[in-house]
N, C-alpha and C. Protein backbone atom coordinates (compact mmCIF):
# COMPACT_ATOMS: atom_id res chain seq x y z
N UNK A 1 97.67 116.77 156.13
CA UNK A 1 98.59 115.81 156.65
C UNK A 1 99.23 115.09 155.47
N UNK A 2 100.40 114.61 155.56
CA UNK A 2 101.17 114.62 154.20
C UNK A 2 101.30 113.01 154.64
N UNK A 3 101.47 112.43 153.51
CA UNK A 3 101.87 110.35 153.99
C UNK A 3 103.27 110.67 152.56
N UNK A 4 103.83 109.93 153.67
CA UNK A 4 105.25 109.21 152.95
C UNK A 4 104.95 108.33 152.09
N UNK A 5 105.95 107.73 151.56
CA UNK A 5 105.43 106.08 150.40
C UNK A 5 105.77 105.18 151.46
N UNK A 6 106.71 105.23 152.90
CA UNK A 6 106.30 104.30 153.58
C UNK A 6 105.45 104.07 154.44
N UNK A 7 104.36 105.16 154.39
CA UNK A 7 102.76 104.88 155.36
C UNK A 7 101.78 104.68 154.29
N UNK A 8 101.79 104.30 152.98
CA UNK A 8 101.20 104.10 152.23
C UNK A 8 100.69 102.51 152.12
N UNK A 9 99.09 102.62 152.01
CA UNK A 9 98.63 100.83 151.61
C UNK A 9 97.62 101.07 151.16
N UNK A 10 97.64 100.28 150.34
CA UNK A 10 96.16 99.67 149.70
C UNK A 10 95.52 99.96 150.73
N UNK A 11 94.32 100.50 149.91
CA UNK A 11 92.29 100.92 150.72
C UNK A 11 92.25 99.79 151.47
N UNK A 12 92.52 98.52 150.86
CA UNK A 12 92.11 96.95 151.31
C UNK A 12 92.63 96.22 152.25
N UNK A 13 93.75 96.43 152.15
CA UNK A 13 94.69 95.67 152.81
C UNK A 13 94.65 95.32 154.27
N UNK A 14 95.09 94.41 154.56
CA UNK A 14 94.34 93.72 155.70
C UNK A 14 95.69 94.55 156.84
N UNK A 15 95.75 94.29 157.86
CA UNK A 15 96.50 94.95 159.19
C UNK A 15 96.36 95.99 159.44
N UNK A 16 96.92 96.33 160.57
CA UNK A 16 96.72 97.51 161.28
C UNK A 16 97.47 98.70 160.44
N UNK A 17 96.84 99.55 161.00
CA UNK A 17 97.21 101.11 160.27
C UNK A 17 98.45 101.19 160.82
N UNK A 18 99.18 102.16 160.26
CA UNK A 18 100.39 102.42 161.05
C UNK A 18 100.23 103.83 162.34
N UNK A 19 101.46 103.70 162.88
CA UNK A 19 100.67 104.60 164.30
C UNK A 19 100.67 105.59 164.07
N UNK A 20 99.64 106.72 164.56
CA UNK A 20 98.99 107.54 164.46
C UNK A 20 98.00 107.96 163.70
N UNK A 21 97.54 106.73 162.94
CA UNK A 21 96.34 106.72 162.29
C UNK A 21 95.36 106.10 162.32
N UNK A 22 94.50 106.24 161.55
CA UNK A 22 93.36 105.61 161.79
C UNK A 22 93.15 104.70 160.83
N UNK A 23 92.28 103.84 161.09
CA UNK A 23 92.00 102.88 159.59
C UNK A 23 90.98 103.30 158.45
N UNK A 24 91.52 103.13 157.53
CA UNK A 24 90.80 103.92 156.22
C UNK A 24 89.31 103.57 156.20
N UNK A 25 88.38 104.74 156.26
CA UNK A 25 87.10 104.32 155.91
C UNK A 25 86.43 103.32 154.86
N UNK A 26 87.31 103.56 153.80
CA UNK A 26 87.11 102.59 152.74
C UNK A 26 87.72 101.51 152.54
N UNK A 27 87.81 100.77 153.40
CA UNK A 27 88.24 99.35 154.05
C UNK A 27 87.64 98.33 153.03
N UNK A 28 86.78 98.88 152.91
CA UNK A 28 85.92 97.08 151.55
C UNK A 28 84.88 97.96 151.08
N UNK A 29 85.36 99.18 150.50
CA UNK A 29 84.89 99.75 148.84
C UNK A 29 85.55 98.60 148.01
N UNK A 30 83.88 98.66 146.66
CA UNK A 30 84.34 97.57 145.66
C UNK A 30 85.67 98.44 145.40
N UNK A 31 86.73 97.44 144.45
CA UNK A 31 87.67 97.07 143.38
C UNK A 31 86.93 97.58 142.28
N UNK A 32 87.79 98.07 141.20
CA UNK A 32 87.09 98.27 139.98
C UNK A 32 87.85 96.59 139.03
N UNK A 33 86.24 96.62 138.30
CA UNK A 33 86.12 95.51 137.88
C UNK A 33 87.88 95.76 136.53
N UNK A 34 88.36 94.12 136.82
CA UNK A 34 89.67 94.39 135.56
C UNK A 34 89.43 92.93 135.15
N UNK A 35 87.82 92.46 134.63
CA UNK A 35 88.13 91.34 133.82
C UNK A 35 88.66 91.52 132.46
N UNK A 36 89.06 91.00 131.77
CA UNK A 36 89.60 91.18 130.56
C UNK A 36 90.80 92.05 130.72
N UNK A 37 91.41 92.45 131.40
CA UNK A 37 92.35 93.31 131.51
C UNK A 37 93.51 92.32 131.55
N UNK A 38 94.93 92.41 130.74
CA UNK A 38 96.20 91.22 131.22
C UNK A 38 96.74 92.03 132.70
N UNK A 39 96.99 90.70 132.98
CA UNK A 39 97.30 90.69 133.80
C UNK A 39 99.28 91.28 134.13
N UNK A 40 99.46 92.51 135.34
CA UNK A 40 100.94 93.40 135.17
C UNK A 40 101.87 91.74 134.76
N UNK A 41 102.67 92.33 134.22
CA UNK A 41 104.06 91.68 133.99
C UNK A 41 104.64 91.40 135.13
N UNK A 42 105.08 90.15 135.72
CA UNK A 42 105.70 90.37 136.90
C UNK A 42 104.91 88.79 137.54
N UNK A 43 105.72 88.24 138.70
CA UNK A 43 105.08 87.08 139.58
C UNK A 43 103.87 87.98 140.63
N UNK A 44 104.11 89.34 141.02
CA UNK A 44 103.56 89.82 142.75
C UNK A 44 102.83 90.83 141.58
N UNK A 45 101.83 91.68 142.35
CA UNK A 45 101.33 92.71 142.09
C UNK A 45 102.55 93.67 142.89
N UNK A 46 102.93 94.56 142.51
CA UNK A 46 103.72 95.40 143.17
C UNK A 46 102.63 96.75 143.51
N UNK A 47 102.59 97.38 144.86
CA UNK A 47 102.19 98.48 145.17
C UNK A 47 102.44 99.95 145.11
N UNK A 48 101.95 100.55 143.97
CA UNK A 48 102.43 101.90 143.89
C UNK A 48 101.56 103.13 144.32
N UNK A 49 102.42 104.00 144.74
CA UNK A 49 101.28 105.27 145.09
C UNK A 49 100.99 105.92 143.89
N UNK A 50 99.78 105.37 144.43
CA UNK A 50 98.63 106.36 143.27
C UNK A 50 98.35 105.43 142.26
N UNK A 51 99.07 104.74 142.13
CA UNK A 51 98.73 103.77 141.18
C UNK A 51 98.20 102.27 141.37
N UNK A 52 97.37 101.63 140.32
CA UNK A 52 96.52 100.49 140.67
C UNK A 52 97.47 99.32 140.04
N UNK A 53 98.70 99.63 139.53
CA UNK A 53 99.78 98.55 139.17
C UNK A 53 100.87 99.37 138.57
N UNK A 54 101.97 98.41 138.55
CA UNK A 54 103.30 99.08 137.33
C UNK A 54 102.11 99.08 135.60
N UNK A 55 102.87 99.99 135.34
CA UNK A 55 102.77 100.66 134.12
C UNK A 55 103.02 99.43 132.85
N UNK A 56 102.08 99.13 131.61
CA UNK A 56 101.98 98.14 131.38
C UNK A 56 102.42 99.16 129.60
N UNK A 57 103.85 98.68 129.54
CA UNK A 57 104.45 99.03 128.94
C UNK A 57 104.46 98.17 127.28
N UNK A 58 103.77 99.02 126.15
CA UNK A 58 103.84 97.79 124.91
C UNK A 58 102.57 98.67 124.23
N UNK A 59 102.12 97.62 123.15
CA UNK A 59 100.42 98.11 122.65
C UNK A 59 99.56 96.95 123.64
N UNK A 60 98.64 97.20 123.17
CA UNK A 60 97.54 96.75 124.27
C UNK A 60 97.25 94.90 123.49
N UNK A 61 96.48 94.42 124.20
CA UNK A 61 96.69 93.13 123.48
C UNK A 61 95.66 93.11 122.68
N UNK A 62 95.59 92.19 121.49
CA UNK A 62 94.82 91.73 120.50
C UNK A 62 93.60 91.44 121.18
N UNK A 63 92.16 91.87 120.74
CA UNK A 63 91.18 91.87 121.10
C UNK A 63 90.46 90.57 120.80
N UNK A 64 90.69 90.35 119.19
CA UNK A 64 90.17 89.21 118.37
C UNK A 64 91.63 89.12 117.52
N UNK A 65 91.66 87.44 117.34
CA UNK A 65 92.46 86.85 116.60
C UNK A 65 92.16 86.62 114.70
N UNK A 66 91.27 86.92 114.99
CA UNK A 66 90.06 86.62 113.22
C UNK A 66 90.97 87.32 112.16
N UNK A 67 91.74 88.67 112.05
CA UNK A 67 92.07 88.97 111.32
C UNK A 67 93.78 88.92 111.40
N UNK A 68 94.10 88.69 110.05
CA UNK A 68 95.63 88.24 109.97
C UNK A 68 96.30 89.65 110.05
N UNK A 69 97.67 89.88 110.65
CA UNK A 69 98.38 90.95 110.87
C UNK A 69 98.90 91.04 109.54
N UNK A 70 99.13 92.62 109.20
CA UNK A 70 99.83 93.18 108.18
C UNK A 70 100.84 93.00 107.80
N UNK A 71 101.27 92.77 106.90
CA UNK A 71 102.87 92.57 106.50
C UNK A 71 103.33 93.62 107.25
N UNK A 72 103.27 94.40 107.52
CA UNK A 72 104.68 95.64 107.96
C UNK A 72 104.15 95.18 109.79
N UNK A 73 103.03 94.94 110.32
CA UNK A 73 103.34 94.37 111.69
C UNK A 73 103.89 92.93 111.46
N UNK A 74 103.71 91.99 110.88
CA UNK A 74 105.06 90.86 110.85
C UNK A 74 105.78 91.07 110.37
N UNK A 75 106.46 92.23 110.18
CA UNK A 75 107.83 92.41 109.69
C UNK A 75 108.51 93.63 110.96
N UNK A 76 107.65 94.56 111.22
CA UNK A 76 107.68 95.64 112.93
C UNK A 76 108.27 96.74 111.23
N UNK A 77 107.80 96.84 110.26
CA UNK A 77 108.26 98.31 109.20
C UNK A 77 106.83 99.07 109.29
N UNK A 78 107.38 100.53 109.29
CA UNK A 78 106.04 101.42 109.26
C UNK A 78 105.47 100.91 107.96
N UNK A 79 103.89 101.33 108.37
CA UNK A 79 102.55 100.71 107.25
C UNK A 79 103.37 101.43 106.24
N UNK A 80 103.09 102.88 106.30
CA UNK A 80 103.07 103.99 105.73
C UNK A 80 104.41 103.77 104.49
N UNK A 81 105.52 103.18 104.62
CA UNK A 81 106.27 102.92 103.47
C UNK A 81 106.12 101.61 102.92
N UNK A 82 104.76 100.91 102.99
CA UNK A 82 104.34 100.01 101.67
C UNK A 82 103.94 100.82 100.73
N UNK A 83 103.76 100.25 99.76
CA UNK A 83 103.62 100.26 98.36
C UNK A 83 102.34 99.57 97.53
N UNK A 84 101.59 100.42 96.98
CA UNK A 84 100.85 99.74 96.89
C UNK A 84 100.91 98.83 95.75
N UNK A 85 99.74 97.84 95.42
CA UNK A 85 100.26 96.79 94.65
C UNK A 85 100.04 96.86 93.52
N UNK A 86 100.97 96.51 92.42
CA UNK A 86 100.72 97.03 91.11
C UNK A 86 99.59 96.42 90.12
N UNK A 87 98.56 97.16 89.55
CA UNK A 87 97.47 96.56 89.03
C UNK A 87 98.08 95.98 87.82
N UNK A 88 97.59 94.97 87.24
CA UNK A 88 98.06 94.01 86.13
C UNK A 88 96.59 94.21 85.21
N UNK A 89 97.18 94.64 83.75
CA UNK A 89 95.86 94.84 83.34
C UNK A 89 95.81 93.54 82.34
N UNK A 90 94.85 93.03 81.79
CA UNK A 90 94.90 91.73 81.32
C UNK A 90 94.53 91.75 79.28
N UNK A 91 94.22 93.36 79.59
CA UNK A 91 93.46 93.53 77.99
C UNK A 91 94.10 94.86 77.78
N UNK A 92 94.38 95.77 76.78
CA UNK A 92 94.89 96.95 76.51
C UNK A 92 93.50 98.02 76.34
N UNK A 93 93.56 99.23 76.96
CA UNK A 93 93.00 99.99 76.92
C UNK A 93 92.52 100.07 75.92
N UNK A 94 90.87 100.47 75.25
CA UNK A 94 90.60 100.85 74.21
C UNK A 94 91.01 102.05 73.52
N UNK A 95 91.41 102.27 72.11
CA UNK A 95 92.03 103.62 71.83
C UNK A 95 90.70 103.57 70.53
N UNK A 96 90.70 105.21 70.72
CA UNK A 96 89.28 106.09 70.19
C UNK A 96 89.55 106.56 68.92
N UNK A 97 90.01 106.25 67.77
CA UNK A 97 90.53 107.28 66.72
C UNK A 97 89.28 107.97 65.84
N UNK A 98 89.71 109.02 65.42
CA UNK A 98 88.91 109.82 64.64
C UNK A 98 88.97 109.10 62.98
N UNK A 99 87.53 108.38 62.93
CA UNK A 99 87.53 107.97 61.26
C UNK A 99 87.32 108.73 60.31
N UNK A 100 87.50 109.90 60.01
CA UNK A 100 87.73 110.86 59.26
C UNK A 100 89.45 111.88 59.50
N UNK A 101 89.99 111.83 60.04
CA UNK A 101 90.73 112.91 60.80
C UNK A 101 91.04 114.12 59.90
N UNK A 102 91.15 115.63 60.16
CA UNK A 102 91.47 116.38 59.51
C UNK A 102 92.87 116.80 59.41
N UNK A 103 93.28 116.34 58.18
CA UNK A 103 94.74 116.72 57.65
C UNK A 103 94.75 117.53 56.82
N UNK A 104 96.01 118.34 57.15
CA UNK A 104 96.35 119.73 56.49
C UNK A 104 96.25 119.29 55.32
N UNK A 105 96.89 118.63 54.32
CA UNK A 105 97.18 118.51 52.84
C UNK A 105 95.82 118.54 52.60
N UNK A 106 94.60 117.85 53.07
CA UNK A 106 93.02 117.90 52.39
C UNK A 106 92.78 119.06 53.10
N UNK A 107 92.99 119.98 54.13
CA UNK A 107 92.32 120.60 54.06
C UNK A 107 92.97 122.17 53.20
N UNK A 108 94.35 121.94 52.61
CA UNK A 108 94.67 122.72 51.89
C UNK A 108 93.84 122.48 50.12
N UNK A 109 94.13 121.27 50.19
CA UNK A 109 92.97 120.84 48.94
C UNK A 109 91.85 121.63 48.72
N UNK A 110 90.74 121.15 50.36
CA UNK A 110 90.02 122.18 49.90
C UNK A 110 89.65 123.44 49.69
N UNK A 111 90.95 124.16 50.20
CA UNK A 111 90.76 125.52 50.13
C UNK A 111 91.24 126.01 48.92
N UNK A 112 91.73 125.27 48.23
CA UNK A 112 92.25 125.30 46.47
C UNK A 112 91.11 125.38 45.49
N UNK A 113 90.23 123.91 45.84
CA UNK A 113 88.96 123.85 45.46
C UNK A 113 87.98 124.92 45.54
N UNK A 114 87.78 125.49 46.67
CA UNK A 114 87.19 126.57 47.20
C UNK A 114 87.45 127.81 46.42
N UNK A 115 88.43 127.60 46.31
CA UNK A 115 89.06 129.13 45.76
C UNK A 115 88.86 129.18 44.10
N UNK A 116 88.95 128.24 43.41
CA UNK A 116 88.77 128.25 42.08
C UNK A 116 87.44 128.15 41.90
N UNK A 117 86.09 127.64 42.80
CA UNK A 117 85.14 127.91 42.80
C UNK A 117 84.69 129.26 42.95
N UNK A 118 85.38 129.85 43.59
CA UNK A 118 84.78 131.21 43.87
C UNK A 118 85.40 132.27 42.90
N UNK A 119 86.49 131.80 42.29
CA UNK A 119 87.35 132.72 41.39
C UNK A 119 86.73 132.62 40.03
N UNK A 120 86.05 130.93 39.74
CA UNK A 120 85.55 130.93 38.40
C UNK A 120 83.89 131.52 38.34
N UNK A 121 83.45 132.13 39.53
CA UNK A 121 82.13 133.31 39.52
C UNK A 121 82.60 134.15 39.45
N UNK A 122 83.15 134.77 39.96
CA UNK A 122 83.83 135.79 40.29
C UNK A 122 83.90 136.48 38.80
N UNK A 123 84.57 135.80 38.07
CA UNK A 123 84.67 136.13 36.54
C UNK A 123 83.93 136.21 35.70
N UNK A 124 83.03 135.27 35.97
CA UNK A 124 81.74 135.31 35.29
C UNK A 124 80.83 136.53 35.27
N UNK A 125 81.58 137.43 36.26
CA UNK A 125 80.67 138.58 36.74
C UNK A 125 81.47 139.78 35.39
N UNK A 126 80.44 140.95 34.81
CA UNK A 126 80.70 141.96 34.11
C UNK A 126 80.82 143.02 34.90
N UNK A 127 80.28 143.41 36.11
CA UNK A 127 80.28 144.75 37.04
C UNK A 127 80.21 144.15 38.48
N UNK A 128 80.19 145.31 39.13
CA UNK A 128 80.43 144.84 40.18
C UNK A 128 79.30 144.62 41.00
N UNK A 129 78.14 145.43 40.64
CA UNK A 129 76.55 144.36 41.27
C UNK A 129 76.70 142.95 40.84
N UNK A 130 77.34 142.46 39.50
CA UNK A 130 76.70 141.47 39.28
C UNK A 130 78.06 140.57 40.00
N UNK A 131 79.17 141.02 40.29
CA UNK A 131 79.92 140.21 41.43
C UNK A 131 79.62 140.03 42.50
N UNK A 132 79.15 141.16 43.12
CA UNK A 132 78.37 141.14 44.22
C UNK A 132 77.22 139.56 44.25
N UNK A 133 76.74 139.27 43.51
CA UNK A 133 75.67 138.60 43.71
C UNK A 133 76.04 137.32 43.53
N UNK A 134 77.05 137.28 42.10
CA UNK A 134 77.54 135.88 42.09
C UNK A 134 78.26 135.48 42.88
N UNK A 135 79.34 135.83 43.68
CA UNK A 135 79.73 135.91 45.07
C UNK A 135 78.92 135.09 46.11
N UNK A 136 77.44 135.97 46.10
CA UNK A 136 76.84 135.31 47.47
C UNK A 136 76.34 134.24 47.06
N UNK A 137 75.92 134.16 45.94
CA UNK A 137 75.27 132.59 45.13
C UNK A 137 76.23 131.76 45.19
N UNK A 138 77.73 131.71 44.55
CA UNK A 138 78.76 130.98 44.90
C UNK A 138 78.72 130.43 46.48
N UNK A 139 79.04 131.43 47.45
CA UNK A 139 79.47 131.12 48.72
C UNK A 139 78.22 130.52 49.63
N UNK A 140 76.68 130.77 49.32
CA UNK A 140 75.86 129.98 49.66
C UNK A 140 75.83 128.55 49.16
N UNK A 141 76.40 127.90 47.92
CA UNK A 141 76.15 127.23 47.29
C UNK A 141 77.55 126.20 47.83
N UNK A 142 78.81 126.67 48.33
CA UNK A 142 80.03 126.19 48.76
C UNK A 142 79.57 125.72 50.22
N UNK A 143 79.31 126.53 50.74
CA UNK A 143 78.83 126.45 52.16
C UNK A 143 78.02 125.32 52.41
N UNK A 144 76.67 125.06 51.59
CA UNK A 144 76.16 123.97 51.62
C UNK A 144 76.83 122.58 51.33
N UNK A 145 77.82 122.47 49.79
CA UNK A 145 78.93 121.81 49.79
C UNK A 145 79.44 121.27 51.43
N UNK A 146 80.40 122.34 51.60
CA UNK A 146 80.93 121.81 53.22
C UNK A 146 80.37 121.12 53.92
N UNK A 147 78.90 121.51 53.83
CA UNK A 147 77.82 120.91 55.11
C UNK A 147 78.14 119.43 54.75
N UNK A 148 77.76 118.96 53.14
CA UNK A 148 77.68 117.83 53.12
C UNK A 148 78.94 116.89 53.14
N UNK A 149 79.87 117.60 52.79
CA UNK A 149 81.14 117.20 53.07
C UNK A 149 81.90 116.83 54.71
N UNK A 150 81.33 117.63 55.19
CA UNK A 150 81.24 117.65 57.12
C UNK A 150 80.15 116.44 57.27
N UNK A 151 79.34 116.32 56.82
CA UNK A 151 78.37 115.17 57.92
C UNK A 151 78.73 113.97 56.64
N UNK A 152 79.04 113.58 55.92
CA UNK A 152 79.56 112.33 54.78
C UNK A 152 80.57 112.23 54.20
N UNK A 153 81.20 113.15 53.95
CA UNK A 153 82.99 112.79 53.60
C UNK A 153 84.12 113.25 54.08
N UNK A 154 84.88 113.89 53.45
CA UNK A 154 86.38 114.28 54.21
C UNK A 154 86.24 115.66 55.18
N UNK A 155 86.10 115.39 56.36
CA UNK A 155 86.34 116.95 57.21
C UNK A 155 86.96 118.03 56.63
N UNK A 156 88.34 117.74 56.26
CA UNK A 156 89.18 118.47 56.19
C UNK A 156 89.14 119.40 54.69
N UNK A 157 88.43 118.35 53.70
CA UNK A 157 87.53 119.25 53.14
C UNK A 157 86.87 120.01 52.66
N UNK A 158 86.06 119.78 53.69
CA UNK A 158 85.17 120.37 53.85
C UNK A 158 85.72 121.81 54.66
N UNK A 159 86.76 121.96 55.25
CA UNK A 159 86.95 122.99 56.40
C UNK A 159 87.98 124.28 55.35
N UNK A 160 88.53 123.68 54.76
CA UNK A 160 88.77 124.26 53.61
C UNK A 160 88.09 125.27 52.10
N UNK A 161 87.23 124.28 51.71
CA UNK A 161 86.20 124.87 50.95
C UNK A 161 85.72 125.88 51.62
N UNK A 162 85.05 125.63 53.25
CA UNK A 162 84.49 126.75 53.86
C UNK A 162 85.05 127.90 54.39
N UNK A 163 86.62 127.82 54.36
CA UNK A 163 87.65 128.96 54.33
C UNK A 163 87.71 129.93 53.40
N UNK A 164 88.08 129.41 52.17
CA UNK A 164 87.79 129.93 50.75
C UNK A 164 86.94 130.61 50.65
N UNK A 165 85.32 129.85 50.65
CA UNK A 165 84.57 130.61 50.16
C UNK A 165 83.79 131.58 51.73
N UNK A 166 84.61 131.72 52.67
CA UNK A 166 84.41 132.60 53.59
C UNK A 166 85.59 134.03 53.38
N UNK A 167 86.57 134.03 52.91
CA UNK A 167 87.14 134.71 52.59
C UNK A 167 86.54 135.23 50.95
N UNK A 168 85.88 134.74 50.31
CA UNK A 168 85.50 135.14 48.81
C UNK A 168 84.63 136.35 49.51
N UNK A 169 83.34 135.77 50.28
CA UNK A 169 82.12 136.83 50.76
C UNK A 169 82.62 137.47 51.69
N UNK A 170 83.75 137.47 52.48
CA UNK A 170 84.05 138.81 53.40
C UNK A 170 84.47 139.83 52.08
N UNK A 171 85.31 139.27 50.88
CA UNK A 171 85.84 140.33 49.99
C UNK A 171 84.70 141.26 49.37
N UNK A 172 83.78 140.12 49.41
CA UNK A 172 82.56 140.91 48.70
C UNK A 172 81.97 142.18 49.58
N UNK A 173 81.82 141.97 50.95
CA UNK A 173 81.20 142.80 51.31
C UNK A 173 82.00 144.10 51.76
N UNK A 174 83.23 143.91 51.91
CA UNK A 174 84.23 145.06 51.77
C UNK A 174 84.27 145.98 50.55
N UNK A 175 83.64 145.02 49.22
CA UNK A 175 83.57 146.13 47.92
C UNK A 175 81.67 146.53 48.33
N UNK A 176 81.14 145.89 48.70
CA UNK A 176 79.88 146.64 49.20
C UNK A 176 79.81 147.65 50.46
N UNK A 177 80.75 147.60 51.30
CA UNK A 177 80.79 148.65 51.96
C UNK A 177 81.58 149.59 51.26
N UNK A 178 82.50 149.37 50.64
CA UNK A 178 83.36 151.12 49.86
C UNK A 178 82.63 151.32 49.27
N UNK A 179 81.44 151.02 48.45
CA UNK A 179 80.81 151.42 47.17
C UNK A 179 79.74 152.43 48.31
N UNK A 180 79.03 151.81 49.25
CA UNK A 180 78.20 152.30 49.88
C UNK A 180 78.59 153.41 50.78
N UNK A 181 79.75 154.06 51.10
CA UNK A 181 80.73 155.00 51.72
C UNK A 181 80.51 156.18 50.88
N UNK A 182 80.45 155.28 49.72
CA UNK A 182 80.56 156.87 48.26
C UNK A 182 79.43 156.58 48.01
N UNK A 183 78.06 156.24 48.48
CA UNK A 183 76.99 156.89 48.28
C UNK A 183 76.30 156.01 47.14
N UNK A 184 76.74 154.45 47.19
CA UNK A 184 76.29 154.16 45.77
C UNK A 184 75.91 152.42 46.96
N UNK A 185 74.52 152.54 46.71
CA UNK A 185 73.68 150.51 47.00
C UNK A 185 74.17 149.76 46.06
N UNK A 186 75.16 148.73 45.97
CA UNK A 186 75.13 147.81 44.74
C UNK A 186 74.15 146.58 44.90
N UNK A 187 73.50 146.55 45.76
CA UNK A 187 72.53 144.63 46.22
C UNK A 187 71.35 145.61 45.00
N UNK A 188 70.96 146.58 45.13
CA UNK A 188 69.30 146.84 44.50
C UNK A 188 69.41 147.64 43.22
């Protein structure tokens, strides 16, 4: 059986049914509770089908007053294009410098150094076992140099010297491998 919107009433409502019906069983079923609920916009409750009031058009109301509204709701601008606020720093960042730093000119230095160290053994040698050896005595003896030059004075150096006399003992062992190709030990 189909009802129009003009045979329509409230469950509650007091008078007679309209004719050909009967009166609603649920005559004084509770109401659902609407404390705290605002109250529709409007002087009357207006009656709608299917519905328990007009449509309560807006955001819902403030629950608690305790917290202050956002600038962009007292202003009605989306949150989302604030900005956030610029930090003010009151002291300048600490800056980290290296108290040694390695610069090319020292560390060309020491590869000058390096090199006349290893050039003035080098000479000192009569054959080539005995280059061989002064070589590795030199370049052990540079190497340690560096060390101390790396943990107490100039890096750069130090990174130098240890270039030099790393290139002195690769030379060396390139004349100890050709010698040893043709069948000849120069270390023994």
């Amino acid at each position: 059986m189909a009802v129009s919107e003009s045979q329509w009433r409230e469950p509650d409502a007091s008078g007679p049914a309209p004719a050909g019906q009967a009166a609603p069983a649920t005559a004084g079923w509770p109401r659902p509770v609407t404390a705290g609920m605002p109250a529709p916009v409007g002087a009357a409750r207006q009656s709608w089908p299917g519905a328990m009031g007009p449509p309560v058009i807006g955001p819902p109301p403030r629950m608690s007053a305790s917290r202050p509204p956002t600038p962009a709701a007292q202003h009605g601008a989306w949150q989302g294009a604030l900005r956030p606020p610029v930090f003010v720093v009151s002291q300048p960042r600490p800056t980290y410098r290296e108290p040694l730093p390695v610069r090319s000119p020292m560390v060309t230095a020491g590869a000058a150094v390096g090199a006349g160290w290893m050039l003035l053994f080098g000479l000192l040698a009569t054959s080539a076992r005995g280059y061989i050896w002064l070589t590795l005595i030199a370049g052990i003896l540079a190497w340690g140099a560096s060390a101390v030059l790396a943990r107490f004075g100039d890096r750069g150096v130090a990174v130098g010297v240890a270039i030099a006399s790393g290139v002195a003992v690769a030379i060396a062992g390139l004349v100890v491998g050709y010698r040893m190709a043709g069948g000849d030990w120069l270390l023994w």
